[in-house]
Protein backbone atom coordinates (compact mmCIF):
# COMPACT_ATOMS: atom_id res chain seq x y z
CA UNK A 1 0.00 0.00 0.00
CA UNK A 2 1.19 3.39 -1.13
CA UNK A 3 0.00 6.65 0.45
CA UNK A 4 -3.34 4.74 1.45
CA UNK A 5 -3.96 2.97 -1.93
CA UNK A 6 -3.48 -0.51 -2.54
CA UNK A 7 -1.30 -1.59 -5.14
CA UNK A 8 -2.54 -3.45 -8.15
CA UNK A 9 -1.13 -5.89 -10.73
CA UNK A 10 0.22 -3.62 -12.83
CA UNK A 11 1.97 -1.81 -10.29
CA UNK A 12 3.08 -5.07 -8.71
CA UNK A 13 4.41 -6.02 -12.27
CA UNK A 14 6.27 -2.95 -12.71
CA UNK A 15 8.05 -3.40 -9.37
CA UNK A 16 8.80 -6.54 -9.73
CA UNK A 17 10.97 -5.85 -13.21
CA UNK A 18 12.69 -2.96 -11.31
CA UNK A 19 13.19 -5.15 -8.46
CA UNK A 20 14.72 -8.07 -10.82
CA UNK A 21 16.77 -5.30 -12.56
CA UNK A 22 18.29 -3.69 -9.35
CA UNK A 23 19.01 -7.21 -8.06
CA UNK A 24 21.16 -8.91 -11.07
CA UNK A 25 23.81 -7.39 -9.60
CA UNK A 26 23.00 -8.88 -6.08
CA UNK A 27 22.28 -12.24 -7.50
CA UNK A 28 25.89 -12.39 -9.26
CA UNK A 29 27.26 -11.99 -6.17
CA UNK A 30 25.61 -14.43 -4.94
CA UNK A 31 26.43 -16.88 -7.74
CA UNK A 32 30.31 -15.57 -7.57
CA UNK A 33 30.69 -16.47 -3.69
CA UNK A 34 29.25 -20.32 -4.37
CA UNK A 35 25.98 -18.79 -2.25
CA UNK A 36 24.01 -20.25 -5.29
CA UNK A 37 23.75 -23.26 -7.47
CA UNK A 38 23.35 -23.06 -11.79
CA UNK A 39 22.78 -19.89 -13.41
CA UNK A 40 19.68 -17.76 -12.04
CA UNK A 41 16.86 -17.01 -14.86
CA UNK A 42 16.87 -13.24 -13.45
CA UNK A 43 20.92 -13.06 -13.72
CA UNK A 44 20.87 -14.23 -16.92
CA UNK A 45 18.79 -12.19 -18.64
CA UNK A 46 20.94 -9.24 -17.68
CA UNK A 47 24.45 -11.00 -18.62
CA UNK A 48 23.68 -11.72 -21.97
CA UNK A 49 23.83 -7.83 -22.15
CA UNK A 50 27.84 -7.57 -21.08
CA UNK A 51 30.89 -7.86 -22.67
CA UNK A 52 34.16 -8.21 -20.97
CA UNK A 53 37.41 -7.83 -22.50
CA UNK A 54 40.43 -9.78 -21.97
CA UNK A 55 44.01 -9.24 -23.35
CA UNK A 56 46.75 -11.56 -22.82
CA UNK A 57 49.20 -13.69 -24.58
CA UNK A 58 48.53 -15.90 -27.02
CA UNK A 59 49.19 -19.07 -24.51
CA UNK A 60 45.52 -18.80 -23.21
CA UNK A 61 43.96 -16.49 -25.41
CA UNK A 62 42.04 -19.37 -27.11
CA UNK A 63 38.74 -18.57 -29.37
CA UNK A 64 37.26 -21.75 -28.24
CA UNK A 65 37.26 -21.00 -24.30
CA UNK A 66 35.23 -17.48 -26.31
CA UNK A 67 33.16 -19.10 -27.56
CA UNK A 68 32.48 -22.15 -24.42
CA UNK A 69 31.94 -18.93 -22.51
CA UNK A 70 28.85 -17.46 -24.52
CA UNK A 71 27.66 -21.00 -24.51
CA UNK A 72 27.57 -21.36 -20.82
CA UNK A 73 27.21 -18.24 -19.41
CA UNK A 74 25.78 -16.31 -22.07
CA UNK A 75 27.94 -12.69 -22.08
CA UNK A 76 30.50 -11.98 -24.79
CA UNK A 77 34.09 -12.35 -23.99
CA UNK A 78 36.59 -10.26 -26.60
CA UNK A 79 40.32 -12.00 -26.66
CA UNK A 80 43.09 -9.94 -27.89
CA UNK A 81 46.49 -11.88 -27.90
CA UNK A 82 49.99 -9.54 -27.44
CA UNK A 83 53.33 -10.55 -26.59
CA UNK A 84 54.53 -10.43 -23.20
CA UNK A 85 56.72 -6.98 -23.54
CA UNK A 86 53.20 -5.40 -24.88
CA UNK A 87 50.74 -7.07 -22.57
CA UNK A 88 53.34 -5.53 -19.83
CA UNK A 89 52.91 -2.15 -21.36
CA UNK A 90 49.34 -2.25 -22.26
CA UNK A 91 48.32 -3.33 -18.71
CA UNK A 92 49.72 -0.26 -16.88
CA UNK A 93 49.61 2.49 -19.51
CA UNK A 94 45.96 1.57 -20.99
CA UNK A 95 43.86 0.42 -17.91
CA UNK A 96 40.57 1.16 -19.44
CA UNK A 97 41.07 -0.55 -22.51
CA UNK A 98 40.42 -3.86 -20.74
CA UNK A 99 38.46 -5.41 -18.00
CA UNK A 100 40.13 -8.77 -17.73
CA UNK A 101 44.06 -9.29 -17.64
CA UNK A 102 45.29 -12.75 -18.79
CA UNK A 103 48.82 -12.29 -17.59
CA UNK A 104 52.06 -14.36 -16.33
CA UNK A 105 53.12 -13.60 -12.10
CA UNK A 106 56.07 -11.92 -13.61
CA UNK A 107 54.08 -9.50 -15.19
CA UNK A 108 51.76 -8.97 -12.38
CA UNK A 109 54.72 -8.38 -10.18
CA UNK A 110 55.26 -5.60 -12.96
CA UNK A 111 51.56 -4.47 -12.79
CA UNK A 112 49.61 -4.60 -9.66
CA UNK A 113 51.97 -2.21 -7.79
CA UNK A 114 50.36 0.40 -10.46
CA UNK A 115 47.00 0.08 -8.70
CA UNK A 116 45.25 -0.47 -12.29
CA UNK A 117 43.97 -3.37 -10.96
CA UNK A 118 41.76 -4.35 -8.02
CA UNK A 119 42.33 -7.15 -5.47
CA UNK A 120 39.86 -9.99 -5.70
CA UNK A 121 37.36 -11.62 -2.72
CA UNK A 122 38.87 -15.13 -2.31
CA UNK A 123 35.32 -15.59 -0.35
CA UNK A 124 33.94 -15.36 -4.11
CA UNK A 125 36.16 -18.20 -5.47
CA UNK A 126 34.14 -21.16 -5.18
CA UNK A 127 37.25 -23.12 -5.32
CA UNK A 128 40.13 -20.98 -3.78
CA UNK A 129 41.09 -24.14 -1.41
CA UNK A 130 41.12 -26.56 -4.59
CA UNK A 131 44.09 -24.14 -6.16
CA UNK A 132 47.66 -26.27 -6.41
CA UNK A 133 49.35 -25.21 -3.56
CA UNK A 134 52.27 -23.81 -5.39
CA UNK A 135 50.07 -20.71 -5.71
CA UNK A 136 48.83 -20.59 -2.32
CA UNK A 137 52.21 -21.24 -0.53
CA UNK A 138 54.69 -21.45 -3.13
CA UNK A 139 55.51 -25.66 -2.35
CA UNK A 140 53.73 -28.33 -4.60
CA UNK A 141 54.31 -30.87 -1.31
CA UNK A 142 54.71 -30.11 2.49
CA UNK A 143 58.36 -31.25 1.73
CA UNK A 144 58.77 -29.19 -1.73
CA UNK A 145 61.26 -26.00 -1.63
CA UNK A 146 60.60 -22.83 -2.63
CA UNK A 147 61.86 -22.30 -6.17
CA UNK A 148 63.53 -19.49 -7.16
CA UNK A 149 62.46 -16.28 -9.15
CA UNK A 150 59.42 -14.84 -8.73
CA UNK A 151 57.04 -17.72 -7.65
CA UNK A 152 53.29 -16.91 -7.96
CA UNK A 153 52.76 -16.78 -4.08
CA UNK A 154 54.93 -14.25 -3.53
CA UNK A 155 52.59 -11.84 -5.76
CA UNK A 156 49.34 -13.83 -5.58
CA UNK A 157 48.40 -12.19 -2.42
CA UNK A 158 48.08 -8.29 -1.14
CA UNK A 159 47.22 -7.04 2.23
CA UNK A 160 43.58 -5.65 1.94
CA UNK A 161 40.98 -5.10 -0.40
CA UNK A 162 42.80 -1.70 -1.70
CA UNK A 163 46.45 -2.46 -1.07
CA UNK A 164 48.78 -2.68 -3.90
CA UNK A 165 51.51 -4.10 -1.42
CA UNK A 166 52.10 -7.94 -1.85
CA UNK A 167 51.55 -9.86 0.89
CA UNK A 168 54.19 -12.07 2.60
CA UNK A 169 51.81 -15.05 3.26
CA UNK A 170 48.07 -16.05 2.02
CA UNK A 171 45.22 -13.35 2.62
CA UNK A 172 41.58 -13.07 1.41
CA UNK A 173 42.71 -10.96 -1.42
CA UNK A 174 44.24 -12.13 -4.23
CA UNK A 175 46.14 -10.50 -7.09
CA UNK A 176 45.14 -13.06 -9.58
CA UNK A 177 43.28 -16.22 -9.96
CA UNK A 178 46.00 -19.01 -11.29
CA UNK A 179 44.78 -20.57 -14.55
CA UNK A 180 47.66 -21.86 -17.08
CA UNK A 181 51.01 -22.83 -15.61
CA UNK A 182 53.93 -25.21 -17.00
CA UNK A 183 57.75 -26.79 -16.77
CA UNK A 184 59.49 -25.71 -19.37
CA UNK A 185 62.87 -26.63 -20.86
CA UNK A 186 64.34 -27.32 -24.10
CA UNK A 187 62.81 -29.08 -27.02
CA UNK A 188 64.78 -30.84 -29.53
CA UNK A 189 65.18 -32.86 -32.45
CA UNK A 190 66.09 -36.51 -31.81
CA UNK A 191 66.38 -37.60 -35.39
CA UNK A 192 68.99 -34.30 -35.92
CA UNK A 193 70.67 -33.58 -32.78
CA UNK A 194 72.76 -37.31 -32.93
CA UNK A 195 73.26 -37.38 -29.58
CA UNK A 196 71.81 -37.77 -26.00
CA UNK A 197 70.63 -34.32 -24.77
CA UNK A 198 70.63 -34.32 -20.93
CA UNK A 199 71.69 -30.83 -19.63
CA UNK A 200 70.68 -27.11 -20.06
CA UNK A 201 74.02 -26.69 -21.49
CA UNK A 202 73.87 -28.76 -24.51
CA UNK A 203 72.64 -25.85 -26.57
CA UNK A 204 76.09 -24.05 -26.46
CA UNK A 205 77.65 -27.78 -28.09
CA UNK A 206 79.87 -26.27 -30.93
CA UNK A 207 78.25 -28.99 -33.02
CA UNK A 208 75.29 -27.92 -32.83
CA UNK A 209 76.36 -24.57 -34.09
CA UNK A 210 74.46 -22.00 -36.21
CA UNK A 211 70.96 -24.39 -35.51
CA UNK A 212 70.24 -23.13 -31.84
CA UNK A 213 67.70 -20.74 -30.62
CA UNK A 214 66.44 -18.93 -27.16
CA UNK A 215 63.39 -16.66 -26.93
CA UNK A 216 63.55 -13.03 -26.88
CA UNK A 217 61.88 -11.98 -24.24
CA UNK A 218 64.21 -10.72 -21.80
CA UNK A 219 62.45 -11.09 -18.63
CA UNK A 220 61.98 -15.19 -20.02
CA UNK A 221 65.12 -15.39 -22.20
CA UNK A 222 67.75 -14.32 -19.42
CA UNK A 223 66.14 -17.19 -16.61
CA UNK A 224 66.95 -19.78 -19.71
CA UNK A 225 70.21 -18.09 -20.39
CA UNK A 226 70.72 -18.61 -16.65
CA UNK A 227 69.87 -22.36 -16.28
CA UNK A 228 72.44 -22.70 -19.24
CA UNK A 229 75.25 -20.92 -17.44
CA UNK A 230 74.85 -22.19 -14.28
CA UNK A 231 74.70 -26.06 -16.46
CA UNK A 232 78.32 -24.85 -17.83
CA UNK A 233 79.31 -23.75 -14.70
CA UNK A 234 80.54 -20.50 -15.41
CA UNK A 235 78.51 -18.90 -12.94
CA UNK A 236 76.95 -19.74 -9.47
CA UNK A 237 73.67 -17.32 -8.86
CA UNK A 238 72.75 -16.24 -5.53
CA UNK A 239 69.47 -16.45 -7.00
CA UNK A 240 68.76 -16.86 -10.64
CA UNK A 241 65.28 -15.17 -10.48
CA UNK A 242 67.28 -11.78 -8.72
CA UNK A 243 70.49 -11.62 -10.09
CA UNK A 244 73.13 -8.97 -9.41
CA UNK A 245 74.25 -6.47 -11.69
CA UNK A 246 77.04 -8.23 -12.23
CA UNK A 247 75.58 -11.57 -12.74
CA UNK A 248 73.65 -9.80 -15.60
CA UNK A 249 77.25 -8.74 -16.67
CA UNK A 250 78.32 -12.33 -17.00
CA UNK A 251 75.60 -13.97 -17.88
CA UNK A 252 75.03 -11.41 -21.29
CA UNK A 253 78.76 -11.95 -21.56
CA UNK A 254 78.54 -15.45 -21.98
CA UNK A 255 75.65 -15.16 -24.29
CA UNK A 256 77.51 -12.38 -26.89
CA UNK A 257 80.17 -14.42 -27.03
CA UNK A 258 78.44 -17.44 -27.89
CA UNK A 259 76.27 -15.30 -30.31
CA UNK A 260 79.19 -13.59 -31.96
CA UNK A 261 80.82 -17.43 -32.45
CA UNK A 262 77.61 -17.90 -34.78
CA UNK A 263 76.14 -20.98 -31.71
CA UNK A 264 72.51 -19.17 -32.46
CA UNK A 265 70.43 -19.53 -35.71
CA UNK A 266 67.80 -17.37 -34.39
CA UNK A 267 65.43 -15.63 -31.34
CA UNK A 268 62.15 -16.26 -31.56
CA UNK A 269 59.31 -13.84 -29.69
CA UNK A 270 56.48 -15.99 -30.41
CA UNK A 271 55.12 -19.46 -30.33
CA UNK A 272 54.64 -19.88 -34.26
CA UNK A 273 58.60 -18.89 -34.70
CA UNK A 274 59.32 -21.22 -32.88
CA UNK A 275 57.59 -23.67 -34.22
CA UNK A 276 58.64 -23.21 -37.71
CA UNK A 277 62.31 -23.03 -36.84
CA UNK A 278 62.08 -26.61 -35.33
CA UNK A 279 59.48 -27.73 -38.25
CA UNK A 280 61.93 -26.66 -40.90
CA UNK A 281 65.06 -28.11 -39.71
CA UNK A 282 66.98 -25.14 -39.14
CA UNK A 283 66.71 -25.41 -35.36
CA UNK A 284 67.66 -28.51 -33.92
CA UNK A 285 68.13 -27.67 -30.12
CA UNK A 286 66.02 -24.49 -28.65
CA UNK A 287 64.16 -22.84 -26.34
CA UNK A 288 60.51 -24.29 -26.13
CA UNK A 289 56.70 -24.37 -24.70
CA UNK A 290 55.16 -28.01 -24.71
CA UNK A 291 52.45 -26.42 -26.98
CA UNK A 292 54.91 -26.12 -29.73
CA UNK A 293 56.49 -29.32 -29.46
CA UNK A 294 52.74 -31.21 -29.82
CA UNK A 295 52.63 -28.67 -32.86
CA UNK A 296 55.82 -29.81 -34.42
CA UNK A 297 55.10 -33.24 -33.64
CA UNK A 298 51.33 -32.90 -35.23
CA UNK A 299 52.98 -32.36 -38.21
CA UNK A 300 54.50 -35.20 -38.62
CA UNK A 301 58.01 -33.84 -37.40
CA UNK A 302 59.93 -35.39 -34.24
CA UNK A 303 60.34 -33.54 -31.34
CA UNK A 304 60.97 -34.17 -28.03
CA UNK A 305 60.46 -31.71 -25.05
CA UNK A 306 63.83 -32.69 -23.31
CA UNK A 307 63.98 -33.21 -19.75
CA UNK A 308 67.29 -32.09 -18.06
CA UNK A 309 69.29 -32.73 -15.03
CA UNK A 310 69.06 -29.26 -13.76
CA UNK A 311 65.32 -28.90 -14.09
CA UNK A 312 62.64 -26.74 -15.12
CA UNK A 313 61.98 -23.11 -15.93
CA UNK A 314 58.44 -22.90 -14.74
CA UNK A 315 55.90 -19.91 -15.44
CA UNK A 316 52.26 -19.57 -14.27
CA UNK A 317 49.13 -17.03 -15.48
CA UNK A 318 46.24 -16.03 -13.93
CA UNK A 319 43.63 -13.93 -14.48
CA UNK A 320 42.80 -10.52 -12.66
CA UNK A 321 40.14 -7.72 -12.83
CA UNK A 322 40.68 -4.20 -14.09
CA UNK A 323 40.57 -1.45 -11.49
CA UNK A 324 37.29 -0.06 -13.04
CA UNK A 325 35.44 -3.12 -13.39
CA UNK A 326 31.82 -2.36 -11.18
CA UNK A 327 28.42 -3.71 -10.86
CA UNK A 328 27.13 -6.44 -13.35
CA UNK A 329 30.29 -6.76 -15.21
CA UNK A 330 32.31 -7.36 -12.09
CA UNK A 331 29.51 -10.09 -11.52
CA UNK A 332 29.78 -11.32 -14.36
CA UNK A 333 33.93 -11.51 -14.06
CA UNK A 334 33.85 -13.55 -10.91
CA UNK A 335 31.53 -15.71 -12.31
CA UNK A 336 33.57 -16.06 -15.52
CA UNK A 337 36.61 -16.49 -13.10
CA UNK A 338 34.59 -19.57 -11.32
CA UNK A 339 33.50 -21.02 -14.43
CA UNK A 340 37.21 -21.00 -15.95
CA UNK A 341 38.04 -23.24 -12.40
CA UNK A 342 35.34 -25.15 -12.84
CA UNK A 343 36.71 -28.34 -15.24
CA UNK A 344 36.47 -27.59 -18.51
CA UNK A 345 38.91 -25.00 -19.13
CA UNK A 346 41.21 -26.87 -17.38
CA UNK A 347 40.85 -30.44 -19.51
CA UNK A 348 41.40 -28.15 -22.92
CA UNK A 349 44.26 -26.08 -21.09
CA UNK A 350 45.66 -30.06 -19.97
CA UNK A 351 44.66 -31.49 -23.34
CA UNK A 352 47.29 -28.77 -25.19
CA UNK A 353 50.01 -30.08 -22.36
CA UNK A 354 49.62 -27.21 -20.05
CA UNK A 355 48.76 -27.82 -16.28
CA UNK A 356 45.19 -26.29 -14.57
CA UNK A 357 45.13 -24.61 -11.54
CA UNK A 358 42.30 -26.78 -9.75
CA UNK A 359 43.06 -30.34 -11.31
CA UNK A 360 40.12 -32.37 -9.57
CA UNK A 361 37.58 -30.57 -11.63
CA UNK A 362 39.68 -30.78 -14.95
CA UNK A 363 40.03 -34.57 -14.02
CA UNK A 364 36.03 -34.71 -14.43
CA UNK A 365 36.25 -33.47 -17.58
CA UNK A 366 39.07 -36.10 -18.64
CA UNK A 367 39.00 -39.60 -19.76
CA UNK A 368 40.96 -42.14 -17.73
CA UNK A 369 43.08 -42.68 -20.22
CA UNK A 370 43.36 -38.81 -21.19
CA UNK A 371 44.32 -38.08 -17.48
CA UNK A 372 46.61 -41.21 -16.96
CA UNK A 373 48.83 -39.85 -19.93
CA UNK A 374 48.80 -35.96 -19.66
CA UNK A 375 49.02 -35.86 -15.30
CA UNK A 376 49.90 -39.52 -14.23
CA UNK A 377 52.54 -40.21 -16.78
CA UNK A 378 51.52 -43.74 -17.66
CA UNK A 379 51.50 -45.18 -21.00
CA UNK A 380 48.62 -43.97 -23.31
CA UNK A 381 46.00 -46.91 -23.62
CA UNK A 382 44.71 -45.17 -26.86
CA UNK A 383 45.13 -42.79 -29.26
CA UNK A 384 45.49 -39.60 -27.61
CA UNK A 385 43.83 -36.14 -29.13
CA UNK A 386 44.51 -32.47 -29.13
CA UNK A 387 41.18 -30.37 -28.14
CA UNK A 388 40.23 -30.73 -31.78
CA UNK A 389 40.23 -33.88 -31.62
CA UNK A 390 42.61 -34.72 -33.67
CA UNK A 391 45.38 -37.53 -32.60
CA UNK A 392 48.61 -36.16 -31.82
CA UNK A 393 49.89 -39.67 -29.86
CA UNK A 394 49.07 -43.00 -30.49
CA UNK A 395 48.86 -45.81 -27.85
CA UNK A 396 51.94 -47.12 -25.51
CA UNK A 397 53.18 -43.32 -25.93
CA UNK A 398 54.15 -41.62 -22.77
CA UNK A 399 54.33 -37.78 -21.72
CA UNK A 400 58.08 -36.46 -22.02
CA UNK A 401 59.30 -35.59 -18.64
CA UNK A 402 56.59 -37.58 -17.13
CA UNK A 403 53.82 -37.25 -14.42
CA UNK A 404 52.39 -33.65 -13.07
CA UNK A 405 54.39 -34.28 -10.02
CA UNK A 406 57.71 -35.45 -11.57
CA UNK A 407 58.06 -31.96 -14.33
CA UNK A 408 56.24 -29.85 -11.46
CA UNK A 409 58.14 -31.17 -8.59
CA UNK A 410 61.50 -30.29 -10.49
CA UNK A 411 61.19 -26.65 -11.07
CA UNK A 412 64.80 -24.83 -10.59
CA UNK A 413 63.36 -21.48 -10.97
CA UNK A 414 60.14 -19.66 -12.49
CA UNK A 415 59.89 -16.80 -15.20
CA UNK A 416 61.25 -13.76 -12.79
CA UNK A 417 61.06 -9.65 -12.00
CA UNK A 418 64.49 -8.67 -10.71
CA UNK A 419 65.14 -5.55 -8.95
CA UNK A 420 67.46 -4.73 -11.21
CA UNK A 421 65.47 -5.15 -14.09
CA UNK A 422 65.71 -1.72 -16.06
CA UNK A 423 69.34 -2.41 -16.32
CA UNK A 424 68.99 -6.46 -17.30
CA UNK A 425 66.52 -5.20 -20.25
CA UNK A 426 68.93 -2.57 -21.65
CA UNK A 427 72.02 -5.24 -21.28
CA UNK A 428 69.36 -7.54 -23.52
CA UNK A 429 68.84 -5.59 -25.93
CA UNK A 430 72.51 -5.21 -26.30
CA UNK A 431 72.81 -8.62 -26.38
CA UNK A 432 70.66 -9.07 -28.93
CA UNK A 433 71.84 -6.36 -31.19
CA UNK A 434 75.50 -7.54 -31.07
């Protein structure tokens, strides 16, 4: 009853679709924080409405998680796919051209500190405590150490809901949701190469001279160049993932040298370079992502992704929510956020030979014989198949480097920040222009 008159069915009508309009919002939120099961009729009808858009590299920026989204959640998600040095730049210097950041830790150690980005409510991450540990505390296993360079933890986390200082152990806010993560090392060619490969140092071989290649991406490129020096023992880090300025010194050194002798063919930026260079031939011994190695091999071309004494490089994305992000799109995030946790994702992310951040939901969307290949390391009982479905492995074939917990449980260092990192990119790009 309003001012003494009774309301009638129109009026009840009318103030019921304001009601349902002003609460979409609410309901998201609801949805987001695991408060509510499936997708509410009223929240839908106002997602289908949003757009959000994500940049990131071209790793995860897949048209078929696009187009899963609209399926199952019904909003449009735009992908744009940069390299790392321009994701970097884009994220800090172009804040409102995006609303969700697909980025590595590295780059988030780069980032957040800008405040272009806002901390997210682990109480609205349905499956925060289902996250790989190596995210929440930086150890795969109780008994695991700490790798070096800048592990996820150690920027995963910030103090309160509008601090852009990192936090020193788990809080409530997190910089990023982990999504995409792998051990990486070298890939080869076994049918060119002649020759067991077994250590990060192999690459400077004189024989394999004029058919080697590293990336060229400095904040990646120097933690490989690193693994190799430390192989030839030329240097001993304090830490490879923080070096000293004169630890850059040595380590670009060592790399000019080697560069000026003619050991590299190339430096690739981006997965399809590399890819070619090992297709073709004129690469034998390089720098790699597993991705590209299932690529070379699904075209008929042998390659090996080359597990080494010294262990892994290991990098790991996430995603995380522009600054500006409000009301029904920041629903609409979170619940994107959820969904991406939720199994699917994580089977095509696992399928590719990449690792998901919540793996007991990704195992549901997996095949026994799917998961006993990609995370168990056991021989392949079938043909296995890309997320095309086409088959990239036939049966009795087994992962290179093994089980999840045998590539993940030897990771020497990840992709790193270092303090002095102003002065390792310039010495880079000397390096490279030698």
């Amino acid at each position: 009853m309003k001012n003494g008159i009774s309301a009638g069915p129109a009026s009840r009508r009318l103030g019921r679709r304001a009601a349902l309009k002003g609460s979409a919002a609410l309901a998201g939120a609801a949805l987001g924080s695991g408060a509510m099961g499936g997708f509410p009729t009223i929240w839908a009808q106002n997602i289908k409405n949003v757009t959000l858009r994500q940049f990131g590299t071209g790793v995860s920026s897949l048209n078929p998680i696009a187009e899963k989204v609209k399926q199952d959640l019904g909003f449009t998600l735009q992908m744009t796919a940069l390299d790392s040095d321009a994701v970097t730049q884009r994220a800090v210097t172009q804040p409102k051209s995006y609303d969700i950041a697909d980025i590595e830790y590295w780059i988030c150690r780069k980032v957040f500190p800008a405040g272009v980005m806002q901390a997210m409510d682990t109480k609205k991450i349905k499956l925060v405590d289902k996250i790989v540990p190596i995210f929440l505390n930086g150890k795969l296993t109780p008994a695991s150490t700490i790798a070096q360079g800048t592990a996820p933890h150690t920027v995963g986390f910030v103090e309160g809901k509008d601090s852009v200082k990192f936090a020193m152990a788990r809080t409530e806010w997190m910089t990023m949701i982990p999504t995409i993560y792998n051990a990486d090392t070298l890939g080869i060619r076994p049918d060119l190469v002649g020759r067991p490969i077994t250590n990060w140092k192999d690459i400077m071989d004189p024989k394999f001279k004029g058919k080697t290649s590293i990336l060229n991406i400095p904040s990646i490129g120097i933690m490989d160049a690193a693994m190799i020096c430390e192989s030839m023992g030329v240097i001993k880090y304090g830490d490879k993932g923080n070096m000293t300025k004169a630890e850059i010194d040595k380590t670009i050194s060592v790399l000019t040298e080697a560069k000026k002798a003619g050991q590299f063919r190339a430096f690739w930026k981006t997965f399809d370079e590399s890819v070619n260079l090992m297709t073709s031939g004129e690469v034998i011994i390089q720098s790699m992502w597993s991705p590209a190695v299932t690529a070379v091999r699904s075209k008929g071309v042998p390659c090996v992704y080359q597990p080494l004494a010294e262990g892994y490089r290991a990098w790991g994305g996430g995603l995380g929510i522009a600054k500006h992000l409000t009301g029904l799109q920041l629903d609409a995030a979170y619940e994107y956020i959820n969904w991406y946790l939720s199994g699917w994702v994580g089977a095509f992310l696992n399928r590719q030979g990449y690792y998901s951040a919540v793996l007991e939901t990704a195992k549901a969307h997996m095949s026994e014989d799917e998961w006993g290949y990609w995370m168990e390391g056991k021989p392949a009982k079938g043909d296995i198949k890309n997320p095309e479905g086409k088959v990239m492995e036939k049966a009795g074939a087994v992962r290179d480097g093994g089980s999840f917990a045998d590539r993940m449980g030897k990771v020497s260092c990840w992709n790193a920040v270092m303090d002095e990192d102003r002065y390792m990119v310039q010495k880079w790009n000397q390096f490279i222009a030698a």
